[in-house]
N, C-alpha and C. Protein backbone atom coordinates (compact mmCIF):
# COMPACT_ATOMS: atom_id res chain seq x y z
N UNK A 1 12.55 7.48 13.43
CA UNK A 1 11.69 6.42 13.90
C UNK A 1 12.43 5.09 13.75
N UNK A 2 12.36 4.22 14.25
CA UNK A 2 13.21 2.97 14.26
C UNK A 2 11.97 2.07 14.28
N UNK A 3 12.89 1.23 13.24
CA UNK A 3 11.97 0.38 12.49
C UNK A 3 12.62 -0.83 12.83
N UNK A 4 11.97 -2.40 12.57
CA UNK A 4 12.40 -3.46 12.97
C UNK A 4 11.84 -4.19 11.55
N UNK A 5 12.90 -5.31 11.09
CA UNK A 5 12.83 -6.16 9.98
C UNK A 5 12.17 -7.66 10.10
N UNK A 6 11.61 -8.01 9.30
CA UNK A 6 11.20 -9.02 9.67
C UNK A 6 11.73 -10.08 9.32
N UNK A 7 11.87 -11.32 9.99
CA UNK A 7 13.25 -12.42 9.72
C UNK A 7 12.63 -13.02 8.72
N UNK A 8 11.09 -13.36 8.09
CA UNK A 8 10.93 -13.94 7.35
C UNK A 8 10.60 -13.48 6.22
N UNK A 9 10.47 -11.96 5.34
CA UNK A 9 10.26 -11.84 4.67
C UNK A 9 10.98 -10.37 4.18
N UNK A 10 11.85 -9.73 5.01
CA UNK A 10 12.34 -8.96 5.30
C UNK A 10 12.33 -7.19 5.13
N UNK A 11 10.21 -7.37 4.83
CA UNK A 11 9.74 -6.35 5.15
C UNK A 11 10.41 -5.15 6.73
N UNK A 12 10.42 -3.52 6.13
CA UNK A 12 10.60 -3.15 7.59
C UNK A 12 9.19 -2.58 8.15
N UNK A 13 8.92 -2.68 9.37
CA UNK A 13 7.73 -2.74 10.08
C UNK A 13 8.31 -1.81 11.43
N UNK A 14 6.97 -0.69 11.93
CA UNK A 14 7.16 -0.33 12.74
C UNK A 14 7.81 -0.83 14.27
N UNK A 15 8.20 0.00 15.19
CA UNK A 15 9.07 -0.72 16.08
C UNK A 15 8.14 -1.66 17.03
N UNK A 16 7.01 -0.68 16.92
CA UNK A 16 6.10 -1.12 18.15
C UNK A 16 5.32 -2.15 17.39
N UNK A 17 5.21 -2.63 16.32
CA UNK A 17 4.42 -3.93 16.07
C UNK A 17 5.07 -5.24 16.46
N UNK A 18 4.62 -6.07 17.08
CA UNK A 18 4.68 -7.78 17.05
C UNK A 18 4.34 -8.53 16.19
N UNK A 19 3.75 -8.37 14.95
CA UNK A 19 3.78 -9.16 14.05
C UNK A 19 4.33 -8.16 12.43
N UNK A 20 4.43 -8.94 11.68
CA UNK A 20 4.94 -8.36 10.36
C UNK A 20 3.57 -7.80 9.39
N UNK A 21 3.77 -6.95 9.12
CA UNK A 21 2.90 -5.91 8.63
C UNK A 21 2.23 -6.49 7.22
N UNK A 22 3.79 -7.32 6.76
CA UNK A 22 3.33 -7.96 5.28
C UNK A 22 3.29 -9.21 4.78
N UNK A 23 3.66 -10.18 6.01
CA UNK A 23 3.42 -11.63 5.78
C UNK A 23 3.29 -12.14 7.27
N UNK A 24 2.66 -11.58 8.35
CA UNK A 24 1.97 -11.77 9.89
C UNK A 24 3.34 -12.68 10.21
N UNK A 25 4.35 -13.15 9.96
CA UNK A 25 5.42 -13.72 10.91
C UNK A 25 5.80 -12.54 11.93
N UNK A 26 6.08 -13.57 13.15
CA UNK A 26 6.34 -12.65 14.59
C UNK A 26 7.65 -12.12 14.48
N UNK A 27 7.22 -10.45 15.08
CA UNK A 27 8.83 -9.73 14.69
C UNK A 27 9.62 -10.20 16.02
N UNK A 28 10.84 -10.27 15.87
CA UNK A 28 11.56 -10.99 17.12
C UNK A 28 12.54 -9.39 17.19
N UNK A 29 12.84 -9.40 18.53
CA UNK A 29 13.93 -8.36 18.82
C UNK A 29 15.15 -8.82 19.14
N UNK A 30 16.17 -8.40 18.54
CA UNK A 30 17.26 -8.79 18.36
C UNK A 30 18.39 -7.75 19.37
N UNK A 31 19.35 -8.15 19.26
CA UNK A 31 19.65 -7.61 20.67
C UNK A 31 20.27 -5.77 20.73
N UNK A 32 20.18 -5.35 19.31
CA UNK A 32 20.75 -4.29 18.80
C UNK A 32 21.62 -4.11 17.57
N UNK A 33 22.23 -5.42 17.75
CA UNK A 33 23.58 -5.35 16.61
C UNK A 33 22.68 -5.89 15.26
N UNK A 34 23.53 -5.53 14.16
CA UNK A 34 22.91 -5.54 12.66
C UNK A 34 22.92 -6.94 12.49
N UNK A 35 22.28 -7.32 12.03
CA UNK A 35 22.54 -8.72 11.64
C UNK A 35 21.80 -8.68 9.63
N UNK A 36 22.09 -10.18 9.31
CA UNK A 36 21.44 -10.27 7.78
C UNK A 36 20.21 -10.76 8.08
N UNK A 37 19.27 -10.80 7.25
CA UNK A 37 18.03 -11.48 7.49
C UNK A 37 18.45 -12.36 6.38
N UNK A 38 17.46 -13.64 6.66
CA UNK A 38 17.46 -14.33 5.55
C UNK A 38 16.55 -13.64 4.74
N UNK A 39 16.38 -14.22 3.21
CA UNK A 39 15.82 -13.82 2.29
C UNK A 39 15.35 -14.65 0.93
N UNK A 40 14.41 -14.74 0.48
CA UNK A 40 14.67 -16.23 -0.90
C UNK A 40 14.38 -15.49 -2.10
N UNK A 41 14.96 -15.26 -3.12
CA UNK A 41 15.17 -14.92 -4.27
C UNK A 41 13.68 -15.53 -4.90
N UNK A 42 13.21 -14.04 -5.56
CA UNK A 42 11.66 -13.94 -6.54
C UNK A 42 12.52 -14.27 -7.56
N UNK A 43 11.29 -14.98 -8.40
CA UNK A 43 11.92 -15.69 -9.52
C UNK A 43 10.72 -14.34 -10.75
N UNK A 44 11.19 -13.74 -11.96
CA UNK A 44 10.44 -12.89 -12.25
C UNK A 44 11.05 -13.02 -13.74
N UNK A 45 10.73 -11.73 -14.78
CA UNK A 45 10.94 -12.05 -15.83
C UNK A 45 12.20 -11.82 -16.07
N UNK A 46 12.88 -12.46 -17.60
CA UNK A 46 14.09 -12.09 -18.03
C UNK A 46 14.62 -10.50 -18.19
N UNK A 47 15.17 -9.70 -17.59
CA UNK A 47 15.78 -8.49 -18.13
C UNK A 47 15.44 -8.34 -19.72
N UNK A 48 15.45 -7.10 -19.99
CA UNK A 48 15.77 -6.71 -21.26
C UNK A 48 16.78 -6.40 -22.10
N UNK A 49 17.90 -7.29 -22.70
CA UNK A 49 18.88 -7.11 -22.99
C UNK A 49 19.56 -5.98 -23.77
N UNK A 50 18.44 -5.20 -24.42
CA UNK A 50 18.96 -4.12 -25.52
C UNK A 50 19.21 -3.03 -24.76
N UNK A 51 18.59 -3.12 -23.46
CA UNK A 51 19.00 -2.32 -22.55
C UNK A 51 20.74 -1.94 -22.02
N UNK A 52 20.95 -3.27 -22.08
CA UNK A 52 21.99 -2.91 -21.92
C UNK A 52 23.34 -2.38 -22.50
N UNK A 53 23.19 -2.58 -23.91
CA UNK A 53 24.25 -1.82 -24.64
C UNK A 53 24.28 -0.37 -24.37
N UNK A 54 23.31 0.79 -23.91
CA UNK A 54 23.41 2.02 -23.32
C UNK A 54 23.89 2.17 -22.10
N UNK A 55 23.99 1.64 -21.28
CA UNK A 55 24.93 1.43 -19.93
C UNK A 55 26.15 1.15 -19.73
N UNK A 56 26.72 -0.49 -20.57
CA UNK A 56 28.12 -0.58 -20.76
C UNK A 56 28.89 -0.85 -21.26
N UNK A 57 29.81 -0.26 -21.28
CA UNK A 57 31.20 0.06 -21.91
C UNK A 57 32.47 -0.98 -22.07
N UNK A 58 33.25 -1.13 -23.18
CA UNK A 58 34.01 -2.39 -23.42
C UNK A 58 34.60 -2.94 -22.14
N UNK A 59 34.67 -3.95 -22.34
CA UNK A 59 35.14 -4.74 -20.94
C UNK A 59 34.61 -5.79 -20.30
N UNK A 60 34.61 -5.62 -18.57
CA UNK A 60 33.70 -6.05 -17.78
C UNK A 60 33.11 -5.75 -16.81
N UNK A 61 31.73 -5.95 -17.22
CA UNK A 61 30.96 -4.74 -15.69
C UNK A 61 29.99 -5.78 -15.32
N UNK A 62 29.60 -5.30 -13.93
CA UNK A 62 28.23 -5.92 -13.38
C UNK A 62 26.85 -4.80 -13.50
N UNK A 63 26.24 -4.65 -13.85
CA UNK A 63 24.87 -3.71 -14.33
C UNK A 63 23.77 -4.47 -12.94
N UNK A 64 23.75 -3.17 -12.38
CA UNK A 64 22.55 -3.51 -11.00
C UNK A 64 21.30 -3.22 -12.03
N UNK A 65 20.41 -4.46 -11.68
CA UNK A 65 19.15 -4.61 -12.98
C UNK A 65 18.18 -4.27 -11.90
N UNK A 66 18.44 -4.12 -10.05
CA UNK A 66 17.08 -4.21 -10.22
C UNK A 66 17.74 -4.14 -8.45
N UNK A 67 16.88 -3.59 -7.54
CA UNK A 67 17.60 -3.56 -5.74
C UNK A 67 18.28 -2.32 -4.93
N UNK A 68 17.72 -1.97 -4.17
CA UNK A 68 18.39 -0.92 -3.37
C UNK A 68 18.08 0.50 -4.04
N UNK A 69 17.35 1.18 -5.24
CA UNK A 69 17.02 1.65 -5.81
C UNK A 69 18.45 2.02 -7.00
N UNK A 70 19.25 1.39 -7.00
CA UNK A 70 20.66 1.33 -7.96
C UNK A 70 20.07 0.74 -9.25
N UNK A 71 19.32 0.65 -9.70
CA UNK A 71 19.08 0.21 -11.26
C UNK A 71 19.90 0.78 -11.82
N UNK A 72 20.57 0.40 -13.59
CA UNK A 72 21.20 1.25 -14.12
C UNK A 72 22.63 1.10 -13.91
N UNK A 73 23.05 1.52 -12.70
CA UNK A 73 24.00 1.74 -12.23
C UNK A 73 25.32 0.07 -12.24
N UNK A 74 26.57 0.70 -12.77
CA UNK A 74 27.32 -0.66 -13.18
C UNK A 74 28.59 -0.43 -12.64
N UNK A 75 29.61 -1.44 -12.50
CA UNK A 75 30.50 -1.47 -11.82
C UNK A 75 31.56 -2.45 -12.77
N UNK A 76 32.75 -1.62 -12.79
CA UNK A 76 33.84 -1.90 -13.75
C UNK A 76 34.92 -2.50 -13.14
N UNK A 77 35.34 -4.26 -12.48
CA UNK A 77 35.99 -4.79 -12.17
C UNK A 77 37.52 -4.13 -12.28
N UNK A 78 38.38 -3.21 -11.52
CA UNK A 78 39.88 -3.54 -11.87
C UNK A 78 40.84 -4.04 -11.09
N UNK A 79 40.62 -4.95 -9.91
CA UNK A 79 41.54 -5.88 -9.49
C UNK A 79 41.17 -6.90 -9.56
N UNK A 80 42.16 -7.98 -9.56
CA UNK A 80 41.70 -9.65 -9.11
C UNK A 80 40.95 -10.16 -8.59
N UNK A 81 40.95 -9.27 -7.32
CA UNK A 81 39.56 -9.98 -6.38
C UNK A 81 38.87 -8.55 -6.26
N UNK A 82 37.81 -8.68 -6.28
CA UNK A 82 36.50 -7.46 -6.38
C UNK A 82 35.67 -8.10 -5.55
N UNK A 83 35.66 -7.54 -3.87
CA UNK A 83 34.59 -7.73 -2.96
C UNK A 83 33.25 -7.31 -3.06
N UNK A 84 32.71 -7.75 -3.09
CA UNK A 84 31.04 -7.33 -2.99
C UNK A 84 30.04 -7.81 -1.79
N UNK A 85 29.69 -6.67 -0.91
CA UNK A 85 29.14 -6.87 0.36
C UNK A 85 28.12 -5.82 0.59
N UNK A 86 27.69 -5.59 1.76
CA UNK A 86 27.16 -4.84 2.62
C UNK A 86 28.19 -3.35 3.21
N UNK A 87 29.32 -4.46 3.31
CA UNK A 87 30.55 -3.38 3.64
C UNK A 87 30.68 -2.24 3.54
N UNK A 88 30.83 -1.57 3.93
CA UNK A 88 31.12 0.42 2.81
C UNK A 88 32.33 0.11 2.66
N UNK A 89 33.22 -0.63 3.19
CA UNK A 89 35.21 -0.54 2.99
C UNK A 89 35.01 -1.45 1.55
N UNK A 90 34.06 -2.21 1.14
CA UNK A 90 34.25 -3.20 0.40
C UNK A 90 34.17 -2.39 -1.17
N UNK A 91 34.63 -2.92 -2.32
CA UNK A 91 34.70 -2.29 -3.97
C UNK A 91 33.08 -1.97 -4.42
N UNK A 92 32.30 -3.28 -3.79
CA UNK A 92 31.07 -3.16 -4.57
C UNK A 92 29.72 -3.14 -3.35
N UNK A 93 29.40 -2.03 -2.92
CA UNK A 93 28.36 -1.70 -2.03
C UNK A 93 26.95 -1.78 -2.30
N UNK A 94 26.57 -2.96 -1.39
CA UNK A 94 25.05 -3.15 -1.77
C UNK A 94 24.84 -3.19 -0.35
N UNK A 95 24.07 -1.79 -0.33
CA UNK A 95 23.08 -1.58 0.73
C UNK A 95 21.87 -1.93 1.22
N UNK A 96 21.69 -3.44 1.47
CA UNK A 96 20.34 -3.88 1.82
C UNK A 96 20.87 -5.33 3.17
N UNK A 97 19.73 -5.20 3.68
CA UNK A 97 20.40 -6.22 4.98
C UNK A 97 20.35 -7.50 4.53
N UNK A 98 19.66 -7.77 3.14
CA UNK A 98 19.61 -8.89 2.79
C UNK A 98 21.02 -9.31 1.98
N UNK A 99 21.79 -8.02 2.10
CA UNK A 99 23.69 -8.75 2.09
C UNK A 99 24.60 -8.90 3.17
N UNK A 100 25.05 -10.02 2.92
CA UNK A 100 25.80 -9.92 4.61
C UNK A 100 27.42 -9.00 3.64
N UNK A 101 27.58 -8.63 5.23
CA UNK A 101 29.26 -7.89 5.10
C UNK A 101 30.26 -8.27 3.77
N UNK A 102 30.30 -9.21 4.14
CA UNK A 102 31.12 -9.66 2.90
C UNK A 102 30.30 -10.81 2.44
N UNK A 103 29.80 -11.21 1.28
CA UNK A 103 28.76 -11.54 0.48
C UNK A 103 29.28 -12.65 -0.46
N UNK A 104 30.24 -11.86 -1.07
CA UNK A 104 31.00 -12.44 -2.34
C UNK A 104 32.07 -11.47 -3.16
N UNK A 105 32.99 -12.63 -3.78
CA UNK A 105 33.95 -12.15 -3.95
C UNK A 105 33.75 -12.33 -5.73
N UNK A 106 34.12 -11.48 -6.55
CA UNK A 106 34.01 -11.57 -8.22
C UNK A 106 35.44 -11.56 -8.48
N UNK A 107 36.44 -13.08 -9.06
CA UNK A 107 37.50 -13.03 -9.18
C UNK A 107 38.09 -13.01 -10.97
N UNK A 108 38.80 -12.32 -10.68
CA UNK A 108 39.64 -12.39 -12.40
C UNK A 108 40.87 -13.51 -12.24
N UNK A 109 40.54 -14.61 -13.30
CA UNK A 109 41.75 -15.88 -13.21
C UNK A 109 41.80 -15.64 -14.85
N UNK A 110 42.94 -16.36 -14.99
CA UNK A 110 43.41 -16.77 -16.81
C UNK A 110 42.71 -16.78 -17.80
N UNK A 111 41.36 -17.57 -17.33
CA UNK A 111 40.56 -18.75 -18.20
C UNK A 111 38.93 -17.45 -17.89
N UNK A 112 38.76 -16.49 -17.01
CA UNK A 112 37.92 -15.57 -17.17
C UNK A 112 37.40 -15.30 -15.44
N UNK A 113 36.09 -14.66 -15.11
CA UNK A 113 35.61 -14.26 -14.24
C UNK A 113 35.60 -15.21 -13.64
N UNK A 114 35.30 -15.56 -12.07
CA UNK A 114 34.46 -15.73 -11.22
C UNK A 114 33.66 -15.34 -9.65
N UNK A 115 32.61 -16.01 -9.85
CA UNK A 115 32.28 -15.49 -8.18
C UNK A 115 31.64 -16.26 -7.52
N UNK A 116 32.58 -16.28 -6.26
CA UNK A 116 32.84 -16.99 -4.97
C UNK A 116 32.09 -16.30 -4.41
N UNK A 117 31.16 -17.24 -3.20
CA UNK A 117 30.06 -16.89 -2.46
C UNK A 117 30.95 -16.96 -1.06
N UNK A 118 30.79 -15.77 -0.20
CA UNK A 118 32.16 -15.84 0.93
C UNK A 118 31.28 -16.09 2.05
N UNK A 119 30.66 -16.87 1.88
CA UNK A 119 29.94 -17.86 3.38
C UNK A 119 28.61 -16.83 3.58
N UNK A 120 27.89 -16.57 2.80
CA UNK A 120 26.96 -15.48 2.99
C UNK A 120 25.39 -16.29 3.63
N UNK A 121 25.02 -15.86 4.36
CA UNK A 121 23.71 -15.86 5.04
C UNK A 121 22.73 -16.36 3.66
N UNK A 122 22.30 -15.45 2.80
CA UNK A 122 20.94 -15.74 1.69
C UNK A 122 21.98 -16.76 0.71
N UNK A 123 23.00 -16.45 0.33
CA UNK A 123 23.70 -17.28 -0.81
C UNK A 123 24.09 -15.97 -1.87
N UNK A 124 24.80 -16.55 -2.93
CA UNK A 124 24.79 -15.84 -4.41
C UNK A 124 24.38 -17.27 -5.82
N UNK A 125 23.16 -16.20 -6.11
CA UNK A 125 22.88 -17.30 -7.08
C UNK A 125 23.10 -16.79 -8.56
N UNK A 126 23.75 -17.71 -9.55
CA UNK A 126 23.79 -17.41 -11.12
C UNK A 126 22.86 -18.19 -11.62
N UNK A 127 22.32 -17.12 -12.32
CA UNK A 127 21.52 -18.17 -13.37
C UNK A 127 20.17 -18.59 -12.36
N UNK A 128 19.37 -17.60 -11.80
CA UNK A 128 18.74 -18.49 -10.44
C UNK A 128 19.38 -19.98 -9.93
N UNK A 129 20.50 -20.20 -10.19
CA UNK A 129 20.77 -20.95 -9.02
C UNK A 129 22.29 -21.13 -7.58
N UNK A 130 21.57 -21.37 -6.90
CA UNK A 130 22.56 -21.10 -5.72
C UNK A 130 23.63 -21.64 -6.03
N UNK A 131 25.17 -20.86 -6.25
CA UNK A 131 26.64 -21.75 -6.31
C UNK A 131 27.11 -20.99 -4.89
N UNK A 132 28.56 -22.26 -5.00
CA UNK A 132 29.85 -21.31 -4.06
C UNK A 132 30.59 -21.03 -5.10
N UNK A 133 30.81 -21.24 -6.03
CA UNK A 133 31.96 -20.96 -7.06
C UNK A 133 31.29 -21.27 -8.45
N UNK A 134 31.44 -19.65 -9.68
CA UNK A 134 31.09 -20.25 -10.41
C UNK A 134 31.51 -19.65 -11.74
N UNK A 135 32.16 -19.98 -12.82
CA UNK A 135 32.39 -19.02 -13.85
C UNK A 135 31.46 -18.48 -14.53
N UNK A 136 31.68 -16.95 -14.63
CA UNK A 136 30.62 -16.29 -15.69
C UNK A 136 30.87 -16.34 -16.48
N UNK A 137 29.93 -16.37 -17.51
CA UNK A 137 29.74 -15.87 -19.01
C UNK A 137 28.81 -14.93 -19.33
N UNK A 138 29.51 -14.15 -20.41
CA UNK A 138 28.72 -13.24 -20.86
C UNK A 138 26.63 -13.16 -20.62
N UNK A 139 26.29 -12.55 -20.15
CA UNK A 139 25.03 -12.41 -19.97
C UNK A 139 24.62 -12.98 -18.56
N UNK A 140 25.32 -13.43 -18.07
CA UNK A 140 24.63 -14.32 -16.80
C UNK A 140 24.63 -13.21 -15.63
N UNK A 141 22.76 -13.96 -15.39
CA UNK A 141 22.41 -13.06 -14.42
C UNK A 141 22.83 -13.27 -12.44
N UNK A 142 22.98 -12.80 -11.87
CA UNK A 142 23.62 -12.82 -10.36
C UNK A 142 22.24 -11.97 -9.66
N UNK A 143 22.67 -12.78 -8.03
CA UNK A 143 21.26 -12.19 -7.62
C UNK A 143 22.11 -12.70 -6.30
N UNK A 144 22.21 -11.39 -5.64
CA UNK A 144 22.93 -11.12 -4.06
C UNK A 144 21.92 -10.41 -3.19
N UNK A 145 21.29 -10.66 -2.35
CA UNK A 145 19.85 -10.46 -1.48
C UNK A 145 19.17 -10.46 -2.12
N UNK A 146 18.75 -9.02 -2.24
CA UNK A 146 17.59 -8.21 -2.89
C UNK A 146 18.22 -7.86 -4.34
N UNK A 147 19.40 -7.75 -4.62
CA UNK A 147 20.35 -6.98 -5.86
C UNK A 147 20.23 -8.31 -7.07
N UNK A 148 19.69 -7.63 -7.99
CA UNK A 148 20.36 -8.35 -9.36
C UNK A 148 21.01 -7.79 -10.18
N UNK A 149 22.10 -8.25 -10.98
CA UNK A 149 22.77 -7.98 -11.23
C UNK A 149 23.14 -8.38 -12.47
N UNK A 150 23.88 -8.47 -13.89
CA UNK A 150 23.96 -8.87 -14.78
C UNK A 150 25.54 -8.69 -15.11
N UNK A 151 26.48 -9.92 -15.69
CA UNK A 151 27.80 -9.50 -15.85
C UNK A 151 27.53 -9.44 -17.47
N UNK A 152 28.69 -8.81 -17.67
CA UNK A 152 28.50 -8.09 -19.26
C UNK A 152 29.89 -8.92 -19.66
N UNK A 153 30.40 -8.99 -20.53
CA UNK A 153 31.82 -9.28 -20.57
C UNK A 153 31.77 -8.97 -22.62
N UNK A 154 32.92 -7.77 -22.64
CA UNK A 154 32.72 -7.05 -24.18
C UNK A 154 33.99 -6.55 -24.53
């Protein structure tokens, strides 16, 4: 069955409806090709941190807290630049349309992490807030569409 997204809230809604099923904005048809929807980041409670010492392991990982049904699930930086997109070619795959292709980039420099927002449609925000460039520190939370995310650094 083919389903159509809605640009403003990015519920998916049957094909044959004209309005959005879960916030009445008009579904628009697009011409076939994938595109990102926009999207605005829920602001909700803090994670549970004790959680996370059972997940990961010395180093540095990103821990999906919450998106795409990947909870749990963490990702162990080992090159310089670590893409994170929509992509399937890309290191870090987040499957939701609320990531564009290439999203952001998580870089390893001297002085520690960072992540560069690579011109993305919704943004990447730390810390709920929107950067293009920003160093992590231990605990800081990331939020790429629908995906949150938490960097660990141990």
């Amino acid at each position: 069955m083919t389903r159509v997204y809605c640009q403003e809230c990015g519920y998916r809604n049957a094909a044959e409806g004209r309005y959005c099923s879960k916030c009445g904005a008009l579904l628009s048809r697009g011409t076939g090709s994938e595109t990102t929807i926009r999207f605005s980041p829920v602001v909700d409670e803090e994670p549970d941190a004790a959680e996370l010492g059972e997940i990961v392991n010395e180093g540095v990982s990103l821990v999906v807290r919450s998106g795409g049904g990947m909870a749990g699930e963490s990702f162990s930086p080992e090159k310089d630049e670590t893409s994170i997109g929509r992509s399937p070619d890309g290191d870090i795959f987040l499957d939701d349309i609320t990531v564009s292709r290439r999203h952001a980039l998580l870089i390893r420099k001297g002085d520690g992490y960072y992540i560069q927002d690579h011109g993305s449609l919704n943004g990447t925000y730390v810390n709920r807030v929107r950067v293009e460039t920003q160093r992590l520190s231990d605990g800081d939370q990331l939020q790429i569409g629908k995906y949150k995310l938490t960097f660990i650094q141990r």
